[in-house]
Protein backbone atom coordinates (compact mmCIF):
# COMPACT_ATOMS: atom_id res chain seq x y z
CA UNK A 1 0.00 0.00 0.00
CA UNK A 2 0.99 3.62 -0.43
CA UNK A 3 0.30 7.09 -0.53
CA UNK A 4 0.34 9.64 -3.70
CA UNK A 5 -1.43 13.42 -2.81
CA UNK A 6 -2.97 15.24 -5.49
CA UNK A 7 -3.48 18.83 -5.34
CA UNK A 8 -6.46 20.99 -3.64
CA UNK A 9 -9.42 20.50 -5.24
CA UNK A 10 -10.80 23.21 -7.05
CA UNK A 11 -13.30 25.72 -5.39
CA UNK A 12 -16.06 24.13 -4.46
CA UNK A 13 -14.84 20.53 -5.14
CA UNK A 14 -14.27 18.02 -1.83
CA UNK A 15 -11.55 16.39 -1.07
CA UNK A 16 -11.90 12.34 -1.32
CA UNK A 17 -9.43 9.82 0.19
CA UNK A 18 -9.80 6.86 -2.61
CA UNK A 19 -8.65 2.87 -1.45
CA UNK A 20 -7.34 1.98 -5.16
CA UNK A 21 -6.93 -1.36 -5.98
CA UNK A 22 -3.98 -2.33 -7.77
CA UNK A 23 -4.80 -5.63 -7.88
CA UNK A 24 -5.15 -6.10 -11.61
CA UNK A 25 -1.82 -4.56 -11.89
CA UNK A 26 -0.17 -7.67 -9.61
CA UNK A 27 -2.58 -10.17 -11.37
CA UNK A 28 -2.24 -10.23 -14.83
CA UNK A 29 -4.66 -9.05 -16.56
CA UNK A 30 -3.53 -7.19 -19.09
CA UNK A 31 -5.75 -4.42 -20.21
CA UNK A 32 -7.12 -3.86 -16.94
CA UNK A 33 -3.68 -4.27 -15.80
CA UNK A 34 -2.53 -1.23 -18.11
CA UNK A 35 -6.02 0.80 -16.89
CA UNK A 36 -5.04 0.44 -13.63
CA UNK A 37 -1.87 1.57 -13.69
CA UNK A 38 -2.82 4.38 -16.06
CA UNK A 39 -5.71 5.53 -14.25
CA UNK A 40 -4.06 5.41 -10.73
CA UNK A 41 -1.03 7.74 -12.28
CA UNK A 42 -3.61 10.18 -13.23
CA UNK A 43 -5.58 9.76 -10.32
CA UNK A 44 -2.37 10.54 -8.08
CA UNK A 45 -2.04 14.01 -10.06
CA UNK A 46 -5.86 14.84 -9.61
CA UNK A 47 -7.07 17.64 -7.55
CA UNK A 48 -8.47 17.19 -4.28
CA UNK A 49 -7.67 13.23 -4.71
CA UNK A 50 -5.31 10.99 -2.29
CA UNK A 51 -5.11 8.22 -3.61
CA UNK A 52 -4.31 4.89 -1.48
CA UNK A 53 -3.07 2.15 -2.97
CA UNK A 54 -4.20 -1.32 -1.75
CA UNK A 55 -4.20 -4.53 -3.14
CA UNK A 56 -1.53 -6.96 -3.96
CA UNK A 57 1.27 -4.78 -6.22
CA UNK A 58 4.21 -7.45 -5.42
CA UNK A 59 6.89 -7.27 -8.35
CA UNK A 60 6.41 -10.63 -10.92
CA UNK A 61 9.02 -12.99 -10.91
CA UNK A 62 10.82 -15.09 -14.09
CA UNK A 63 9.08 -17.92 -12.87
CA UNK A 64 5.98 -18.41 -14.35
CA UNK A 65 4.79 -21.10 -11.47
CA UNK A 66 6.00 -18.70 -8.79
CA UNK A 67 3.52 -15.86 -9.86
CA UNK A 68 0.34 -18.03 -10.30
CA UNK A 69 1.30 -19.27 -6.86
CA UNK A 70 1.05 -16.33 -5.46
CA UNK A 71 -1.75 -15.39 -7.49
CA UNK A 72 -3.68 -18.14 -6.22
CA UNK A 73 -2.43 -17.47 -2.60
CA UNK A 74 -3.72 -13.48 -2.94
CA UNK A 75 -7.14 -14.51 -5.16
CA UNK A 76 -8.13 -16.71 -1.17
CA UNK A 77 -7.29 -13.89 1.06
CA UNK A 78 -8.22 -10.91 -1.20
CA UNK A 79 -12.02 -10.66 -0.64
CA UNK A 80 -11.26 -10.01 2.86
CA UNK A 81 -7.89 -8.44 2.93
CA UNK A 82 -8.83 -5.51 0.48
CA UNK A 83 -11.94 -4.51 2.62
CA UNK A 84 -9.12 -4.39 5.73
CA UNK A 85 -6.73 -2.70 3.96
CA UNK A 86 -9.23 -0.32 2.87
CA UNK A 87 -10.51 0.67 6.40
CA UNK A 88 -7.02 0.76 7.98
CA UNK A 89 -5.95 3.58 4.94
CA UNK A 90 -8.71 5.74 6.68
CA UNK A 91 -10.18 5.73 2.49
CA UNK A 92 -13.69 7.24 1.75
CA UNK A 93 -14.26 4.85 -0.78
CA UNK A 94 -12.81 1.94 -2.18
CA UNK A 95 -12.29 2.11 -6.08
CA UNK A 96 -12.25 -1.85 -7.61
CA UNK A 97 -10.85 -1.15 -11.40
CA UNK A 98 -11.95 -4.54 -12.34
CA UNK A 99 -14.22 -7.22 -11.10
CA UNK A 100 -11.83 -9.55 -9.56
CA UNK A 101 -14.18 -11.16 -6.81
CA UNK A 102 -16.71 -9.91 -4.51
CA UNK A 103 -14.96 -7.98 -1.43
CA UNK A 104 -16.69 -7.02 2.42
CA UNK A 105 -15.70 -3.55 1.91
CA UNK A 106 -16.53 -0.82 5.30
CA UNK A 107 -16.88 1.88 2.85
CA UNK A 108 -18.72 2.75 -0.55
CA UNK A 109 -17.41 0.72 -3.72
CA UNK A 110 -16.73 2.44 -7.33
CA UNK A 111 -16.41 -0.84 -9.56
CA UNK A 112 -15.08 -0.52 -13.03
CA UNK A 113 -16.22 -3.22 -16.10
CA UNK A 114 -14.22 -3.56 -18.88
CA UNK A 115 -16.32 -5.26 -20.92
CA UNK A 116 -19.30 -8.26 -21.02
CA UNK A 117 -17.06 -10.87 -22.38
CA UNK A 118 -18.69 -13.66 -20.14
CA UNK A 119 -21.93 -13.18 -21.24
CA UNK A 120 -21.22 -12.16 -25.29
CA UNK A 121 -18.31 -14.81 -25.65
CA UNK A 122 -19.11 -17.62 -23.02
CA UNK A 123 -16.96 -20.26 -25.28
CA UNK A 124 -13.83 -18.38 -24.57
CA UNK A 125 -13.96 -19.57 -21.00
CA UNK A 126 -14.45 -23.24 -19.25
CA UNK A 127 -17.05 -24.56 -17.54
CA UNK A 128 -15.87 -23.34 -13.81
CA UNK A 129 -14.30 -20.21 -15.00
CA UNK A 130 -17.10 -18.94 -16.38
CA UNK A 131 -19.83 -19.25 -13.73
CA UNK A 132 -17.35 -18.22 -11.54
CA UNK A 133 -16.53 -14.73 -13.68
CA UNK A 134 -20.09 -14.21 -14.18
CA UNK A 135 -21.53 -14.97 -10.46
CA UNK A 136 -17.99 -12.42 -9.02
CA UNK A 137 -18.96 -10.02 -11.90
CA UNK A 138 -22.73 -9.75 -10.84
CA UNK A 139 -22.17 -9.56 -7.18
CA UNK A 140 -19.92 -6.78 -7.22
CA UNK A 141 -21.57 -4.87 -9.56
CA UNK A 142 -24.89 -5.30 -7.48
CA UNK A 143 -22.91 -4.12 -4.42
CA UNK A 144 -21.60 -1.44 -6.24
CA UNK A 145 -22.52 2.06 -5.26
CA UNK A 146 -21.42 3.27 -8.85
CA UNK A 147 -19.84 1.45 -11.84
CA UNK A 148 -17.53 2.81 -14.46
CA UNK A 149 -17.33 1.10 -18.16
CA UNK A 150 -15.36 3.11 -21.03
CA UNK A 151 -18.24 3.21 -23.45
CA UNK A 152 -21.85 4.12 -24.01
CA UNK A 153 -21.69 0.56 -25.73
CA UNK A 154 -20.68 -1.46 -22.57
CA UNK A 155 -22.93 0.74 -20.91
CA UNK A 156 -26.02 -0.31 -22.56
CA UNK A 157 -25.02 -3.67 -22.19
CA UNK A 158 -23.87 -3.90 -18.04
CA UNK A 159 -27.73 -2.31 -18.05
CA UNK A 160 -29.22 -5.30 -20.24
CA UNK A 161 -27.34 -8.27 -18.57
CA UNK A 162 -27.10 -7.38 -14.57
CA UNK A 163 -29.88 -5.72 -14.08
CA UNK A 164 -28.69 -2.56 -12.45
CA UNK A 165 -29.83 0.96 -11.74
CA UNK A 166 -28.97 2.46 -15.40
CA UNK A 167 -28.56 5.81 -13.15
CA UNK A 168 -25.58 3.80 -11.10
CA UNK A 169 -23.55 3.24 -14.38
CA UNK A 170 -21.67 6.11 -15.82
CA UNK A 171 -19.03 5.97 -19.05
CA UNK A 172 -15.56 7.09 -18.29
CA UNK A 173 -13.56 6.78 -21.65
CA UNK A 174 -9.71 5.41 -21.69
CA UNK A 175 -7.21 7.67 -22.19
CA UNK A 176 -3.89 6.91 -24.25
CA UNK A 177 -0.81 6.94 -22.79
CA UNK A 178 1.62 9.78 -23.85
CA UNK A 179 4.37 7.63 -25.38
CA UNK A 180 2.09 6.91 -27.91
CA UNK A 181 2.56 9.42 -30.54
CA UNK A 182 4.26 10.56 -34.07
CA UNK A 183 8.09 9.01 -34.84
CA UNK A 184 9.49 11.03 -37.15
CA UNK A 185 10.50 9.22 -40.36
CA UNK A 186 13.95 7.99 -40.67
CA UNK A 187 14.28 7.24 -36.66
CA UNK A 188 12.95 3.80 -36.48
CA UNK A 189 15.13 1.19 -37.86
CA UNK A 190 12.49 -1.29 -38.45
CA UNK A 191 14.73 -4.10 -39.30
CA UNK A 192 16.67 -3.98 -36.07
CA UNK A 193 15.29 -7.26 -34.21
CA UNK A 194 11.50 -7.72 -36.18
CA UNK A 195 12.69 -8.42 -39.96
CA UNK A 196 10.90 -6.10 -41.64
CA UNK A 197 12.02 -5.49 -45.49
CA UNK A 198 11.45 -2.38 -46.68
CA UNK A 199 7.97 -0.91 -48.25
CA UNK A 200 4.37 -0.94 -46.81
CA UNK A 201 3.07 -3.03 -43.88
CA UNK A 202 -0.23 -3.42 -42.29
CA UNK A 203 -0.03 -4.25 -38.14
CA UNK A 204 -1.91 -5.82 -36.12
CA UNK A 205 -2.21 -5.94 -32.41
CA UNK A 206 -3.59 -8.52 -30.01
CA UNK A 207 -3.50 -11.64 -28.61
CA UNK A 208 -4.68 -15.21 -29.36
CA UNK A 209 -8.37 -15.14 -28.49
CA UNK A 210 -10.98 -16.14 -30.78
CA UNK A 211 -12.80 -12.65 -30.48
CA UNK A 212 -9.75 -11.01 -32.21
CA UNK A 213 -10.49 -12.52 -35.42
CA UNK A 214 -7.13 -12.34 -36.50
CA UNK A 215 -7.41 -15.57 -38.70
CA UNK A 216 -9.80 -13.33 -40.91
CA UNK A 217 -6.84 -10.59 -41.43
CA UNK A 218 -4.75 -12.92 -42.51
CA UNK A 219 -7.13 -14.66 -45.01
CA UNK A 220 -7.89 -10.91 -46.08
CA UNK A 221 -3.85 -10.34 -46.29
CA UNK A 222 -3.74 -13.00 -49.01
CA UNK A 223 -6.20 -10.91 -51.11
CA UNK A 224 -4.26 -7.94 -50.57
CA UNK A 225 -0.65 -9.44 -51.63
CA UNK A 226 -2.55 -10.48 -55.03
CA UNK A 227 -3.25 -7.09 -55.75
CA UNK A 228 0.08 -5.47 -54.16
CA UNK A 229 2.88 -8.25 -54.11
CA UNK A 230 5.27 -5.88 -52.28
CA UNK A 231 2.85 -5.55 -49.06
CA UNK A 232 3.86 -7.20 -45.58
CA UNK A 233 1.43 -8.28 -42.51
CA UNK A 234 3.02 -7.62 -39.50
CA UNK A 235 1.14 -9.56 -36.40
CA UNK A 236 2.40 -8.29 -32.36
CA UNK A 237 1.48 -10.14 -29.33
CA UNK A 238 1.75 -13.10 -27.44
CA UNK A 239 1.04 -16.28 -29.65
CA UNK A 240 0.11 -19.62 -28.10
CA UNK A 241 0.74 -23.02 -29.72
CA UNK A 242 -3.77 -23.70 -29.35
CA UNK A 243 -4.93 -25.77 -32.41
CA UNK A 244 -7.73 -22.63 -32.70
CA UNK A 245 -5.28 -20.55 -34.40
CA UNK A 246 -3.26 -23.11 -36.29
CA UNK A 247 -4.16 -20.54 -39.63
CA UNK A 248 -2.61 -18.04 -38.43
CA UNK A 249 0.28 -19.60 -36.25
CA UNK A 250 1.33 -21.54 -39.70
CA UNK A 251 4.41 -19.87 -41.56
CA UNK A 252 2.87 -17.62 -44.53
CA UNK A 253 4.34 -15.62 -47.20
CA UNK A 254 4.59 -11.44 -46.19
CA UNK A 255 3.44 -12.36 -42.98
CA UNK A 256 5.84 -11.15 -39.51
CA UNK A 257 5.21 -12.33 -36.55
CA UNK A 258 7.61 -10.52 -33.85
CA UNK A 259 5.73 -11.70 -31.13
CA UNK A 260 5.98 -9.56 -27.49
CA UNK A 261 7.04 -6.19 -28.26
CA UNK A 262 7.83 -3.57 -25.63
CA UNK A 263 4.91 -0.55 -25.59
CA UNK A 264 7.97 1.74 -26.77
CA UNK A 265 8.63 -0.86 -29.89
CA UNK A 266 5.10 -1.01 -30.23
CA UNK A 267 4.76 3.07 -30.88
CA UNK A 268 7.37 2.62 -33.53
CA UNK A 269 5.43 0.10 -35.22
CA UNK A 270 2.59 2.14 -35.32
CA UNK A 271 3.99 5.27 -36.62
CA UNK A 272 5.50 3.01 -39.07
CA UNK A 273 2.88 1.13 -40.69
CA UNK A 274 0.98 1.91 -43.84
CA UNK A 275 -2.39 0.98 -41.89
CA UNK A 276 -3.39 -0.43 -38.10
CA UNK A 277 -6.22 -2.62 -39.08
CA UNK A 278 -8.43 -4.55 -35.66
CA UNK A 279 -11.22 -6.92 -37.20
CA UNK A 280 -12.31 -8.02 -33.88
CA UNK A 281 -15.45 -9.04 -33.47
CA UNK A 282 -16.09 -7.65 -30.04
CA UNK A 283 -14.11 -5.34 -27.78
CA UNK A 284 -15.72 -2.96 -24.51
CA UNK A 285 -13.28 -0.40 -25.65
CA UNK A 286 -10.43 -0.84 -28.19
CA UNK A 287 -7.63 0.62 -26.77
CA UNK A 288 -5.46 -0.56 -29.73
CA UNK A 289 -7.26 1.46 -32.07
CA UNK A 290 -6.89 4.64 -29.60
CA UNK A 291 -2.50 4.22 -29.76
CA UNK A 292 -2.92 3.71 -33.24
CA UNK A 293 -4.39 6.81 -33.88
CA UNK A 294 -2.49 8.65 -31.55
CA UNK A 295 0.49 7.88 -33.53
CA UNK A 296 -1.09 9.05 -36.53
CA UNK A 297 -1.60 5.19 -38.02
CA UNK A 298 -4.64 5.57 -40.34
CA UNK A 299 -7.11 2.67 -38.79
CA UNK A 300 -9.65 0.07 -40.12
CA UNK A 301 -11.62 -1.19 -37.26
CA UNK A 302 -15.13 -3.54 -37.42
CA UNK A 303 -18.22 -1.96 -37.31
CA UNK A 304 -19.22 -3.79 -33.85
CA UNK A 305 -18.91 -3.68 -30.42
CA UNK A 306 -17.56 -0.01 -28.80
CA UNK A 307 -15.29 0.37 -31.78
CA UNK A 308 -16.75 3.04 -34.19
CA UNK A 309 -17.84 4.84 -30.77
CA UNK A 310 -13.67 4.71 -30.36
CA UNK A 311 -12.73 5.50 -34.06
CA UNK A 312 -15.74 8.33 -34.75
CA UNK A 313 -15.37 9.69 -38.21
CA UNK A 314 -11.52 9.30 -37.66
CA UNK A 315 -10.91 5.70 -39.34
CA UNK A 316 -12.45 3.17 -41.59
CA UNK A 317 -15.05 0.29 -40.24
CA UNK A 318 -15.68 -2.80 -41.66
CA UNK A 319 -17.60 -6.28 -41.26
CA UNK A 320 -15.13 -8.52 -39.42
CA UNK A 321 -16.73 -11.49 -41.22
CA UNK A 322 -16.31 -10.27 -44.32
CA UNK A 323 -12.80 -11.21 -45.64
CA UNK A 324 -13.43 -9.71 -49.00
CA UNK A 325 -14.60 -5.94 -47.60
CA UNK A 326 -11.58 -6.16 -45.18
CA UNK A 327 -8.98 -6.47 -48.28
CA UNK A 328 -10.68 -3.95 -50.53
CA UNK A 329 -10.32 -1.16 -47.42
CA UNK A 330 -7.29 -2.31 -46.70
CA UNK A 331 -5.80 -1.66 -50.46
CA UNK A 332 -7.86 1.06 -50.95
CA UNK A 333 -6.10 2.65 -47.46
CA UNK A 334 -2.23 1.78 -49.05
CA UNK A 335 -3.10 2.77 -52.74
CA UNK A 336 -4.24 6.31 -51.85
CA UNK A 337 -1.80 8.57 -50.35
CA UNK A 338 -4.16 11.26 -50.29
CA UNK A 339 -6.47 8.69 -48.16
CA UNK A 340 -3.95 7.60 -46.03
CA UNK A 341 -2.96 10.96 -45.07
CA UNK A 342 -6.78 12.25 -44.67
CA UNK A 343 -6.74 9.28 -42.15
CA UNK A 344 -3.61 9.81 -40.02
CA UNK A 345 -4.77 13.53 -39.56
CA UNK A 346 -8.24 12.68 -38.54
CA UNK A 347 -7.20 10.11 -36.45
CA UNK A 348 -4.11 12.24 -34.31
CA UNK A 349 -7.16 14.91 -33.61
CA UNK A 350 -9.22 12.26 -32.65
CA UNK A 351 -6.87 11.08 -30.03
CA UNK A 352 -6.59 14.63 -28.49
CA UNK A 353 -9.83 14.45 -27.02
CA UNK A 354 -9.38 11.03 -24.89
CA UNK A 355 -6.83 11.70 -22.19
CA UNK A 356 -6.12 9.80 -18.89
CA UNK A 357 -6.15 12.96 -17.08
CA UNK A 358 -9.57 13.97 -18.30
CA UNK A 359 -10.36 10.23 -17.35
CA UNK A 360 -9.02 10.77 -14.12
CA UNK A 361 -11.08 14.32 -13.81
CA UNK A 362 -14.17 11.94 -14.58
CA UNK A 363 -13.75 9.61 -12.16
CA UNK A 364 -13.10 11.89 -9.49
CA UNK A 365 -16.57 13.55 -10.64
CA UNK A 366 -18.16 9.98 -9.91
CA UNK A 367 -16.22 9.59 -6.42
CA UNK A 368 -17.37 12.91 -5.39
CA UNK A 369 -20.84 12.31 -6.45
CA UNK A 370 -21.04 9.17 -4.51
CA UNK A 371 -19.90 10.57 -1.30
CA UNK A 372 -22.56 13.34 -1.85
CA UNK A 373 -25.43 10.84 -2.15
CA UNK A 374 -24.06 9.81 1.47
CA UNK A 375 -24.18 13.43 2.42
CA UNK A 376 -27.80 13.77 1.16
């Protein structure tokens, strides 16, 4: 646990003592990993805000066995321990940024859900897992005295499958991290450890879940190197030797695979590439699409889920079934300059307006509004 001391709040604005978990941090998780290490940053800068963090924040180890052991040993104890930890900080409120299990918390609870994934893609879990995600998920948010999601879309959908107050659940956007942004051409040497020739490239971000729909790009890829030989596919993130993505794991012509890349690797990559293109078929937020665009990457994203709330007027969207429409954007995108650089501008000003300080500012809005309801 620890301390960080924001500012005084602004005329008229109280003060709030926060219990932040950085749980998801510790855990693994990766996007709500990266929100809650974002978020809390922010948070720690905010006005009026002290944030205290709680949770388990112990460094990861090179063993892999080591760090789900003490996952496991921190999942047993944490429904009770965070409520302590929480109530020995002296916090107003405890802050959960993702639904990890139900706590006994002395204190109002601020929950944060990423996305519905139990409920819209129940095949991506097992049997036990998912009950258990979707029984911890609707306990705390029931609990909750106020839940944050990132988009109207995940909004509308919390609403439809828990059953909660719609007046409880309130959208705080993502922000992008600064080192996301423009590389001046000429500074990346993009041969250096990934192998990539020179010419155009299309990238792709993820990792090896079914949703991502990564399988389709590649199919779509082929289409694209029969119109324009010289093209290359470059695929970053984590691949895993599952039989589900044999298709894509399996050696193919143009296509690079550099696997992890660092988030400072993965900037250059963006401001490198012809085209960022994210045919999943269901994502709460898309916070690929979001660094993409911040490093002026002109995007093609699918027309479902929270992504065209993400993209706006600032990208491309297409049908993430339809391999055919995803090639034609996709050459369309690296046979027009003039498109391409319509794109990157659209999407760099798009990226201005989602911030994690103005996230922060948000959430501080809903922690102050929840402690005035207690007031009232």
């Amino acid at each position: 646990a620890g301390h960080a001391r924001g500012a005084q709040p602004a005329p008229g604005a109280a003060a709030v003592n926060v219990a932040f978990d950085m749980s998801p941090q510790y855990l693994g998780n990766k996007g709500a990993g990266r929100y809650t290490r974002e978020l809390g940053a922010a948070l720690s800068r905010e006005d009026g805000v002290t944030l205290l963090r709680v949770g388990f924040s112990q460094p990861r180890t090179s063993s892999a066995m080591r760090n789900a052991e003490r996952a496991a040993r921190a999942l047993i104890s944490y429904p009770f321990e965070i409520g302590r930890q929480s109530s020995r900080a002296g916090a107003d409120l405890l802050h959960l940024p993702a639904p990890i299990a139900p706590v006994r918390a002395p204190v109002p609870v601020v929950l944060t859900i990423h996305d519905m994934m139990p409920w819209r893609h129940p095949g991506d879990y097992g049997r036990v897992s998912l009950r258990r995600e979707r029984a911890f998920t609707r306990r705390l948010a029931r609990s909750a005295r106020r839940i944050l999601v990132p988009s109207q879309f995940t909004r509308g959908e919390v609403i439809e499958h828990l059953d909660v107050d719609p007046g409880a659940v309130a959208v705080v956007p993502h922000g992008v991290d600064g080192r996301f942004r423009p590389h001046p051409a000429g500074l990346v040497e993009r041969a250096h450890r990934f192998g990539i020739p020179p010419g155009p490239y299309v990238l792709w971000v993820g990792t090896p879940e079914p949703r991502k729909n990564a399988a389709a790009l590649e199919r779509a890829f082929r289409l694209v190197r029969r119109e324009m030989g010289g093209a290359h596919l470059v695929m970053a993130g984590p691949w895993l030797a599952d039989p589900a993505f044999d298709g894509v794991i399996a050696a193919d012509d143009g296509v690079i695979r550099p696997g992890f890349v660092t988030d400072d690797e993965l900037s250059q990559l963006y401001s490198e590439a012809s085209c960022f293109v994210f045919p999943s078929r269901y994502e709460g937020f898309g916070l690929p699409l979001l660094e993409a665009m911040a490093c002026g990457t002109p995007v093609i994203a699918s027309n479902t889920g929270a992504m065209p709330e993400v993209v706006g007027d600032a990208g491309l969207l297409v049908d993430p079934d339809d391999d055919a429409a995803i090639a034609s954007t996709v050459t369309s995108v690296l046979s027009s300059p003039a498109l391409a650089a319509d794109l990157r501008q659209r999407g760099l000003e798009r990226a201005h307006e989602f911030t994690w300080a103005h996230a922060a500012a948000l959430t501080a809005d809903q922690y102050r509004d929840v402690l005035g309801d207690d007031a009232r």
